[in-house]
C-alpha atoms as a PDB file:
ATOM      1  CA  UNK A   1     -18.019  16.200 -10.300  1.00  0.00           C
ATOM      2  CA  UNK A   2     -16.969  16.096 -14.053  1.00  0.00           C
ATOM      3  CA  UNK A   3     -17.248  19.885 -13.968  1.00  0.00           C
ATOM      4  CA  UNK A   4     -14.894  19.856 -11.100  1.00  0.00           C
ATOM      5  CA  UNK A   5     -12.452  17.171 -12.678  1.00  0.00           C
ATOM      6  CA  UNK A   6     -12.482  19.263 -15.789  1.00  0.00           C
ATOM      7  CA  UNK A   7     -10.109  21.481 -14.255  1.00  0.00           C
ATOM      8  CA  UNK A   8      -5.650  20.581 -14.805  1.00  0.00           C
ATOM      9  CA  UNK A   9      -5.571  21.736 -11.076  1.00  0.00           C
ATOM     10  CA  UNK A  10      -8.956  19.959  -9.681  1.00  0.00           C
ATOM     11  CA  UNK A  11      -7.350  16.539 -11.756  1.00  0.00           C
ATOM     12  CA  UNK A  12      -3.904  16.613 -10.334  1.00  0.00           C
ATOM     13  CA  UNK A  13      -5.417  17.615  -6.631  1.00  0.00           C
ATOM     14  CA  UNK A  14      -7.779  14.442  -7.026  1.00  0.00           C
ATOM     15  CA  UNK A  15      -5.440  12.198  -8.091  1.00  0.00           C
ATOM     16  CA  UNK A  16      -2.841  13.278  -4.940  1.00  0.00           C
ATOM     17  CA  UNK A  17      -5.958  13.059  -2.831  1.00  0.00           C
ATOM     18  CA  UNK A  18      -6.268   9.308  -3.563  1.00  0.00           C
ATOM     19  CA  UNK A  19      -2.933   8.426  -3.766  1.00  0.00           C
ATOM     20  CA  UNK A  20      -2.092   9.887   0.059  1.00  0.00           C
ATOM     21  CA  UNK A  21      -5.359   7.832   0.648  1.00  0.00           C
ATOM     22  CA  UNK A  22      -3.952   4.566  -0.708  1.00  0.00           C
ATOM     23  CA  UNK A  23      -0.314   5.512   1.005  1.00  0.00           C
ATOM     24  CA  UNK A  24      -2.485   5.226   4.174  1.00  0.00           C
ATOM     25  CA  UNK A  25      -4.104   2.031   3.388  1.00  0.00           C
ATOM     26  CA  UNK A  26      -0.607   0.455   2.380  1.00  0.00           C
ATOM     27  CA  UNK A  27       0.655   1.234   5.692  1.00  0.00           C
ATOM     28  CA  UNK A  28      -2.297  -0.514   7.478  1.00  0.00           C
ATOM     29  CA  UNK A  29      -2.189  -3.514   5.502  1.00  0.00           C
ATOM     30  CA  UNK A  30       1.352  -3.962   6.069  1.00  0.00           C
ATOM     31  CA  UNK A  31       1.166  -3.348   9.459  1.00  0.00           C
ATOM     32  CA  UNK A  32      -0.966  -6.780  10.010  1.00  0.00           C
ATOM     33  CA  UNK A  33       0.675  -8.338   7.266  1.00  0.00           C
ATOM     34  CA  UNK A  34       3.580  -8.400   9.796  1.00  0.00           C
ATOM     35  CA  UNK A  35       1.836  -9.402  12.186  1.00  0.00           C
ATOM     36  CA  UNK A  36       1.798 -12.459  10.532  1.00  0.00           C
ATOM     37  CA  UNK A  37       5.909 -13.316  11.095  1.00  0.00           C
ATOM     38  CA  UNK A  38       5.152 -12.982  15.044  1.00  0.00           C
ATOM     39  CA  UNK A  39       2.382 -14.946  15.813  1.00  0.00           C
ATOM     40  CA  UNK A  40       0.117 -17.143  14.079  1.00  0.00           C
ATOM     41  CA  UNK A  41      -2.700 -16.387  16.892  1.00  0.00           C
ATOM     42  CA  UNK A  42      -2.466 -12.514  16.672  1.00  0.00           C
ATOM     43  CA  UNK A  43      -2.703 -12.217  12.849  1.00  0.00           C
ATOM     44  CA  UNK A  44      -6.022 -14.461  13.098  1.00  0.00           C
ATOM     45  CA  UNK A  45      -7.289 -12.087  15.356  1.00  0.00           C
ATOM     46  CA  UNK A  46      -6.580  -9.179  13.481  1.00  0.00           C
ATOM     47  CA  UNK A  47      -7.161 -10.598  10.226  1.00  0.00           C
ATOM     48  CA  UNK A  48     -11.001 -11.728  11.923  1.00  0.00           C
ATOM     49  CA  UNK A  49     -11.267  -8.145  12.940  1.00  0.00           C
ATOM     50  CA  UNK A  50     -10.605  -6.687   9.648  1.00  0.00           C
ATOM     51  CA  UNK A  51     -12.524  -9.050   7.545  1.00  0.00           C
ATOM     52  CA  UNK A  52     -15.826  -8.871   9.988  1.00  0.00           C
ATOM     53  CA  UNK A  53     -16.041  -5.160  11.126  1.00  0.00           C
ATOM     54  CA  UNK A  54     -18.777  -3.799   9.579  1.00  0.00           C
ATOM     55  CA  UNK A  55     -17.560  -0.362   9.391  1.00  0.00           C
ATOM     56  CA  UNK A  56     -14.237  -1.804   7.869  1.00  0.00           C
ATOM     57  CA  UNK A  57     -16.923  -4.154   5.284  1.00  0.00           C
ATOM     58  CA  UNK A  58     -19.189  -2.133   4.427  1.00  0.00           C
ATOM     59  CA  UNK A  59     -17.821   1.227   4.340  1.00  0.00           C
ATOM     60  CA  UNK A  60     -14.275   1.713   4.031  1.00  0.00           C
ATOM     61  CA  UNK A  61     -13.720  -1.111   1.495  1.00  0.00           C
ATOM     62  CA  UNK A  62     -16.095   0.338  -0.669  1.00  0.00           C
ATOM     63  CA  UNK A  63     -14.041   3.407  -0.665  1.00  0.00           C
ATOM     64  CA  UNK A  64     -10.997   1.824  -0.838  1.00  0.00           C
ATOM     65  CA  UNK A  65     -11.654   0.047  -4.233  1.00  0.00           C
ATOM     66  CA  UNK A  66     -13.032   2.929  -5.407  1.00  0.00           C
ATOM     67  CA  UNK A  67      -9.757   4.808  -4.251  1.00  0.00           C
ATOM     68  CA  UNK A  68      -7.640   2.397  -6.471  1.00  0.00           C
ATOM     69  CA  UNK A  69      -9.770   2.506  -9.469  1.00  0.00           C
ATOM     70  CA  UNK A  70     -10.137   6.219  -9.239  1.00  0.00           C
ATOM     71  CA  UNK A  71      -6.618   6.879  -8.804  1.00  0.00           C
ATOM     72  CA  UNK A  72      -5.210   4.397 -11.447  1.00  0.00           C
ATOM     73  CA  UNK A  73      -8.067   5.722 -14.036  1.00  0.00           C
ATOM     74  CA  UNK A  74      -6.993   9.248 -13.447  1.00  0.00           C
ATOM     75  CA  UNK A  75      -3.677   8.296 -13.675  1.00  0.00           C
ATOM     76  CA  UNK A  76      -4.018   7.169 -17.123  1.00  0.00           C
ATOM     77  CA  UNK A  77      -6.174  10.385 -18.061  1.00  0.00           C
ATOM     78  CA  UNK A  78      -3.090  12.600 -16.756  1.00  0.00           C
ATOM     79  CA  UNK A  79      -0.855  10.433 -18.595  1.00  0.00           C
ATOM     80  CA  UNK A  80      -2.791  10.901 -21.942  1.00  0.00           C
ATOM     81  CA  UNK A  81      -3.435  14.274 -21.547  1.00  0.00           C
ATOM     82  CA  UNK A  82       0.213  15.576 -20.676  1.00  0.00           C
ATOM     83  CA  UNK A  83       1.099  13.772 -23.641  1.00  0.00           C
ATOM     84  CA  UNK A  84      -1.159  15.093 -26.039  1.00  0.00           C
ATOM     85  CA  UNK A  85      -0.236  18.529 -24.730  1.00  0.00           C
ATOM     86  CA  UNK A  86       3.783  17.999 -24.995  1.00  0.00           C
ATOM     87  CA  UNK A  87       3.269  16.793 -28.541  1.00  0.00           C
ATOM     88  CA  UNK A  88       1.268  19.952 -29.212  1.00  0.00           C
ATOM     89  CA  UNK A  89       3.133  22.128 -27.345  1.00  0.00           C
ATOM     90  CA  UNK A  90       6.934  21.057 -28.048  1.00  0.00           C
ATOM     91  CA  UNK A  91       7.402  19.747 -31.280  1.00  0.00           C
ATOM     92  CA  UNK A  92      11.059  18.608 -29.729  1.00  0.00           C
ATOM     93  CA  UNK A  93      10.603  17.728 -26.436  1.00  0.00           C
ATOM     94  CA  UNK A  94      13.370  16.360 -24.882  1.00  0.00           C
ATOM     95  CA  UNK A  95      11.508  14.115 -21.584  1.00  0.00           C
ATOM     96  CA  UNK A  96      14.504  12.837 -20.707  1.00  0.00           C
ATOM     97  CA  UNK A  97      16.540  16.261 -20.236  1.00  0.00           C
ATOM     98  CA  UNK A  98      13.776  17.767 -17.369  1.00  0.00           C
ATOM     99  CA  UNK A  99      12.398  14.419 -15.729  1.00  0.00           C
ATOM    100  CA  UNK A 100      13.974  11.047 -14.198  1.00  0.00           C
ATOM    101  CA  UNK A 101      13.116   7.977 -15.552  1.00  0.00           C
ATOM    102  CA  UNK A 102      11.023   6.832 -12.699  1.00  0.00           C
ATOM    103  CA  UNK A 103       8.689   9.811 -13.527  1.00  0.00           C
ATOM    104  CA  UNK A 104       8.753   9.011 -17.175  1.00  0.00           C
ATOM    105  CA  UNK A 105       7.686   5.481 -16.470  1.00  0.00           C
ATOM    106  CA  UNK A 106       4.747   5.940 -14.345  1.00  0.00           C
ATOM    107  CA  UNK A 107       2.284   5.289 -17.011  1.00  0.00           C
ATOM    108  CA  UNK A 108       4.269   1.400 -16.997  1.00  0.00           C
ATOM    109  CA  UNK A 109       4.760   0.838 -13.545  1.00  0.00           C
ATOM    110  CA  UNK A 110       1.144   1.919 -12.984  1.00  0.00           C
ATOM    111  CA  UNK A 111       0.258  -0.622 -15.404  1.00  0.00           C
ATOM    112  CA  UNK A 112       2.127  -3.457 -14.199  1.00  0.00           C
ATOM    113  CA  UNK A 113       0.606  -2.528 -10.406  1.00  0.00           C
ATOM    114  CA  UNK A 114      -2.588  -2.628 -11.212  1.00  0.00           C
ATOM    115  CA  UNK A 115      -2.055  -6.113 -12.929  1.00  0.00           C
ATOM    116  CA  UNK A 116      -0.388  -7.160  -9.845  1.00  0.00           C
ATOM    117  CA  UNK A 117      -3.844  -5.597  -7.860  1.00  0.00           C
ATOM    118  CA  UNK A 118      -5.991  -7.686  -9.824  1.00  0.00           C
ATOM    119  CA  UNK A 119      -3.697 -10.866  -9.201  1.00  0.00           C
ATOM    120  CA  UNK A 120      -3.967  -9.760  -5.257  1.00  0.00           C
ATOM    121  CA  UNK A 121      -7.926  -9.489  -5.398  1.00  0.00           C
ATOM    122  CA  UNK A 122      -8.531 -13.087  -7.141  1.00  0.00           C
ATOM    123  CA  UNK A 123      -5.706 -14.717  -4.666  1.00  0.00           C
ATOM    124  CA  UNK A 124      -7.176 -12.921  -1.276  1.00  0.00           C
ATOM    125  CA  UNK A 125     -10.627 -10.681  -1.838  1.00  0.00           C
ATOM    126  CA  UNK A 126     -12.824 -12.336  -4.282  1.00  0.00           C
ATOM    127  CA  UNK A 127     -12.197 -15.956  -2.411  1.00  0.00           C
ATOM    128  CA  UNK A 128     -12.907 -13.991   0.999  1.00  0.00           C
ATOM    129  CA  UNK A 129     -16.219 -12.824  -0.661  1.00  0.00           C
ATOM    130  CA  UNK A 130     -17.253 -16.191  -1.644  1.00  0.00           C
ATOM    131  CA  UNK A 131     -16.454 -17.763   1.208  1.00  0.00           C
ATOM    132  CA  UNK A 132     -18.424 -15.376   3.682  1.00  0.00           C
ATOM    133  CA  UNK A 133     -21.110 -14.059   1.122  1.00  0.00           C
ATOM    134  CA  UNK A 134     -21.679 -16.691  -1.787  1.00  0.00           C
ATOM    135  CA  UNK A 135     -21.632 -19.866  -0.248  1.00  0.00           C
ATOM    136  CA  UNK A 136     -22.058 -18.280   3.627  1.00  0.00           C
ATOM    137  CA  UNK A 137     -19.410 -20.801   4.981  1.00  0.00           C
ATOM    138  CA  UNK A 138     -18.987 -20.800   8.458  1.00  0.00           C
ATOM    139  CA  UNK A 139     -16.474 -18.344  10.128  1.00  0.00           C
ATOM    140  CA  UNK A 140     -13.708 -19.861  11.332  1.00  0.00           C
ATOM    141  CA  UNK A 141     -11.534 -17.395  12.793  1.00  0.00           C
ATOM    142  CA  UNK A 142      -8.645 -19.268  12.692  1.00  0.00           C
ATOM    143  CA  UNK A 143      -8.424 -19.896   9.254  1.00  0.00           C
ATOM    144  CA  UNK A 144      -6.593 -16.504   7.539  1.00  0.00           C
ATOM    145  CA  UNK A 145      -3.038 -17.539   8.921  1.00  0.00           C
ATOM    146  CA  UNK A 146      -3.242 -21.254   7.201  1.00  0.00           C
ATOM    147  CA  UNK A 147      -4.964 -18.961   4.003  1.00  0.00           C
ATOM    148  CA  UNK A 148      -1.792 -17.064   3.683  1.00  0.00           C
ATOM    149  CA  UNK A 149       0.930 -19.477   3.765  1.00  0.00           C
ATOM    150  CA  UNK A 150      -0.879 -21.065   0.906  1.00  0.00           C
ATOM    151  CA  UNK A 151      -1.085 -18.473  -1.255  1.00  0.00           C
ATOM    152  CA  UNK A 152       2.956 -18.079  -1.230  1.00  0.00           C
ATOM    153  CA  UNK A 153       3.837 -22.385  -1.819  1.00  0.00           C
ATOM    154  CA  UNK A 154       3.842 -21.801  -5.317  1.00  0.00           C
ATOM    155  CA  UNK A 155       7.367 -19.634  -6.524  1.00  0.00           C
ATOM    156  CA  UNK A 156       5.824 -18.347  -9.679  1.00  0.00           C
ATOM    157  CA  UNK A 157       3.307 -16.052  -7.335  1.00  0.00           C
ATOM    158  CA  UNK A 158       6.024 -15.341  -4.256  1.00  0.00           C
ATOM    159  CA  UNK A 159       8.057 -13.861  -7.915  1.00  0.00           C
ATOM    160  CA  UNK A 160       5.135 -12.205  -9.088  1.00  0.00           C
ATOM    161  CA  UNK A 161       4.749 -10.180  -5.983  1.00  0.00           C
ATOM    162  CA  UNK A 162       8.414  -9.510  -5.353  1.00  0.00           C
ATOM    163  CA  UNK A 163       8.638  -7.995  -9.151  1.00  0.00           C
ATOM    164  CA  UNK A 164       5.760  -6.108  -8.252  1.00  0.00           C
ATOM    165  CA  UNK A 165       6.802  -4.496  -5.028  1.00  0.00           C
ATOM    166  CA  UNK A 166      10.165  -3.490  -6.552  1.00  0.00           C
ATOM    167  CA  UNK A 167       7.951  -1.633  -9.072  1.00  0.00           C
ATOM    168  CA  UNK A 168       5.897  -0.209  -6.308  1.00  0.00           C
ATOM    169  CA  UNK A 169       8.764   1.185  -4.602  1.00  0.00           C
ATOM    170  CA  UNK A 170       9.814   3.059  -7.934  1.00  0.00           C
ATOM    171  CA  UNK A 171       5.827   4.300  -8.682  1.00  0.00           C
ATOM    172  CA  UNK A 172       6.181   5.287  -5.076  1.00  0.00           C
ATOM    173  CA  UNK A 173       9.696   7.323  -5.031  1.00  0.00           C
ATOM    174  CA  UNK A 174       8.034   9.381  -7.467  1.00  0.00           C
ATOM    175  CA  UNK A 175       4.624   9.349  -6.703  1.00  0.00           C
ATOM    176  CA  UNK A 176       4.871  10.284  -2.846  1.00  0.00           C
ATOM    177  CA  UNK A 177       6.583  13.359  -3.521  1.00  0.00           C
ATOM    178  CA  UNK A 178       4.498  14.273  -6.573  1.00  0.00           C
ATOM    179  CA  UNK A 179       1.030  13.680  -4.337  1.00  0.00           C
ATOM    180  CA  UNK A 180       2.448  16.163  -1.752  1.00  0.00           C
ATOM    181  CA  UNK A 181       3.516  18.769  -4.304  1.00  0.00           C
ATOM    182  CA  UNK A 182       0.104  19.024  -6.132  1.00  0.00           C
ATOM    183  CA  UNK A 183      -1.335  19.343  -1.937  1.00  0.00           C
ATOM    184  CA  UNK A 184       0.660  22.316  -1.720  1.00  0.00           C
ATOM    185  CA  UNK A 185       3.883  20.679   0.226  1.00  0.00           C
ATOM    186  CA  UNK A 186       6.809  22.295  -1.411  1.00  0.00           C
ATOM    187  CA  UNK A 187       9.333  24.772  -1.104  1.00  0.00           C
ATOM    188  CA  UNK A 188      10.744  24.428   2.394  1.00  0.00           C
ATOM    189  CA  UNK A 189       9.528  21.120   3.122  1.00  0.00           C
ATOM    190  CA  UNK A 190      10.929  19.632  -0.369  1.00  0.00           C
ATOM    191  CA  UNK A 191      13.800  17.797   1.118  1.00  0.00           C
ATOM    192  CA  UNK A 192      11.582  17.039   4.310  1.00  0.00           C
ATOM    193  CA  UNK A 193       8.712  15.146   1.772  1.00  0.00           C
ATOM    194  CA  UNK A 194      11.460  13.871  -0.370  1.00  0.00           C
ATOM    195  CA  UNK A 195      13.244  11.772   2.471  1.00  0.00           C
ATOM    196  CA  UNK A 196      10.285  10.319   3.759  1.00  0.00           C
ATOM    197  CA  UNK A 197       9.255   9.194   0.258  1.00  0.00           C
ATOM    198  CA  UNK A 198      12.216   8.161  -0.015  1.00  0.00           C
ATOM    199  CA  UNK A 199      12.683   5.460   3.361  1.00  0.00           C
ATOM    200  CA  UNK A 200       8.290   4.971   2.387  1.00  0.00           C
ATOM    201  CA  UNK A 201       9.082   3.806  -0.933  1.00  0.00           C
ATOM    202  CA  UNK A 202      11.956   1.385   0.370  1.00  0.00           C
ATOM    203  CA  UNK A 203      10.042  -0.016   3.582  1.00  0.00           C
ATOM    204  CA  UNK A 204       6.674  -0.980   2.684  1.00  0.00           C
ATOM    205  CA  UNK A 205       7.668  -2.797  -0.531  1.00  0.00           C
ATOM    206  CA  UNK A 206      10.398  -4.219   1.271  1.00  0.00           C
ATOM    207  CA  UNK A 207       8.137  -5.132   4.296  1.00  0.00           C
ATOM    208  CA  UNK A 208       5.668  -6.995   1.751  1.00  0.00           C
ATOM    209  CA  UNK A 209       8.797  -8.984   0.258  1.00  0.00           C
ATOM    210  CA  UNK A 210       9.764 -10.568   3.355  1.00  0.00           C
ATOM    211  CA  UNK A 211       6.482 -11.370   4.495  1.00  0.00           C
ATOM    212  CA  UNK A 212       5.977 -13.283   1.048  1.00  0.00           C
ATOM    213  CA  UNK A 213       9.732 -14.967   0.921  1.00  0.00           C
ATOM    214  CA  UNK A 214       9.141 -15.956   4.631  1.00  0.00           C
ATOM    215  CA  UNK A 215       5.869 -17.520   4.566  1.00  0.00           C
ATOM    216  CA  UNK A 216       7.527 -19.178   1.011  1.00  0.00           C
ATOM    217  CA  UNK A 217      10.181 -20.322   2.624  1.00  0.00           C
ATOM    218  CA  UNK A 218       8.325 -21.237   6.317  1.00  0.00           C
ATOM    219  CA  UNK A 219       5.399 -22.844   5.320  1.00  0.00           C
END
């Protein structure tokens, strides 16, 4: 595997391969976060499907943490890397004459999103854990809509997650395009991949925004 990641190519294919993986996942989990600004009743029942599946439990969350430690990990690698090599390379290189600024600020944005991940696992997963797996509570499987709305009383939390959406919509109008490039997705279908990046990275932030203002402002 480190042979294989060893490779500029192999690094830049892994790192699309997990970040198409986690544009998957986002679309899922905003899906029956949505679900949630319909009907109390139907996001319990989803929400009780997700979080006792054992296929979803047992073997795709493993993958998906992995898939968000991988890719922010190798993001930083690429990041450090391409640096070292520009500094080599161009003793006056001029990043701001062949990229935008939303590309240039990946290594931030990244940063600040994988804060904001860590603030998302101690408000939702790790209490989810406990409560099934440390102290084996009983299931109630009307208890993740109630869960929810509490999570978004307090403003300084509904602000930290609108801040950090906005910011995911910028890592994303750069980073959708940029995983379907390194796949091989250019040249004719440029504009095609760019568009859709573009209304991806303006809908599913936006999507989790108004789910947190709502249940802010609802509860």
């Amino acid at each position: 595997m480190s042979g294989f990641l060893s490779s500029s190519i192999a690094r830049k294919v892994a790192m699309a391969l997990s970040a198409l993986f986690l544009i998957i996942f986002l679309v899922i989990h905003l899906s029956v976060n949505l679900i949630s600004l319909f009907s109390e009743d139907a996001f319990n029942e989803a929400s009780h499907f997700m979080g006792t599946n054992p296929v979803i439990q047992f073997a795709m969350q493993p993958v998906l943490i992995f898939g968000v430690v991988f890719h922010f990990v190798m993001g930083f690698i690429l990041e450090i890397r391409n640096k070292g090599a520009r500094n080599v390379k161009y003793a006056k290189f001029n990043g701001a004459a062949t990229s935008t600024w939303v590309s240039r600020s990946m290594i931030y944005s990244g940063g600040v999103i994988l804060a904001f991940i860590v603030l998302h696992f101690i408000d939702f997963w790790i209490p989810e854990i406990s409560h099934k797996y440390v102290h084996a509570l009983p299931e109630d499987p009307t208890r993740y809509y109630h869960e929810l709305q509490e999570k978004f009383v307090p403003i300084w939390r509904v602000v930290a997650y609108v801040v950090a959406f906005v910011l995911l919509g910028l890592h994303l109008a750069h980073g959708f395009q940029s995983a379907f490039q390194s796949m091989g997705f250019n040249n004719k279908y440029t504009k095609c991949v760019k568009t859709v990046g573009l209304i991806y990275s303006i809908v599913i932030p936006l999507g989790f925004i108004i789910v947190a203002l709502c249940h802010h402002f609802n509860h």
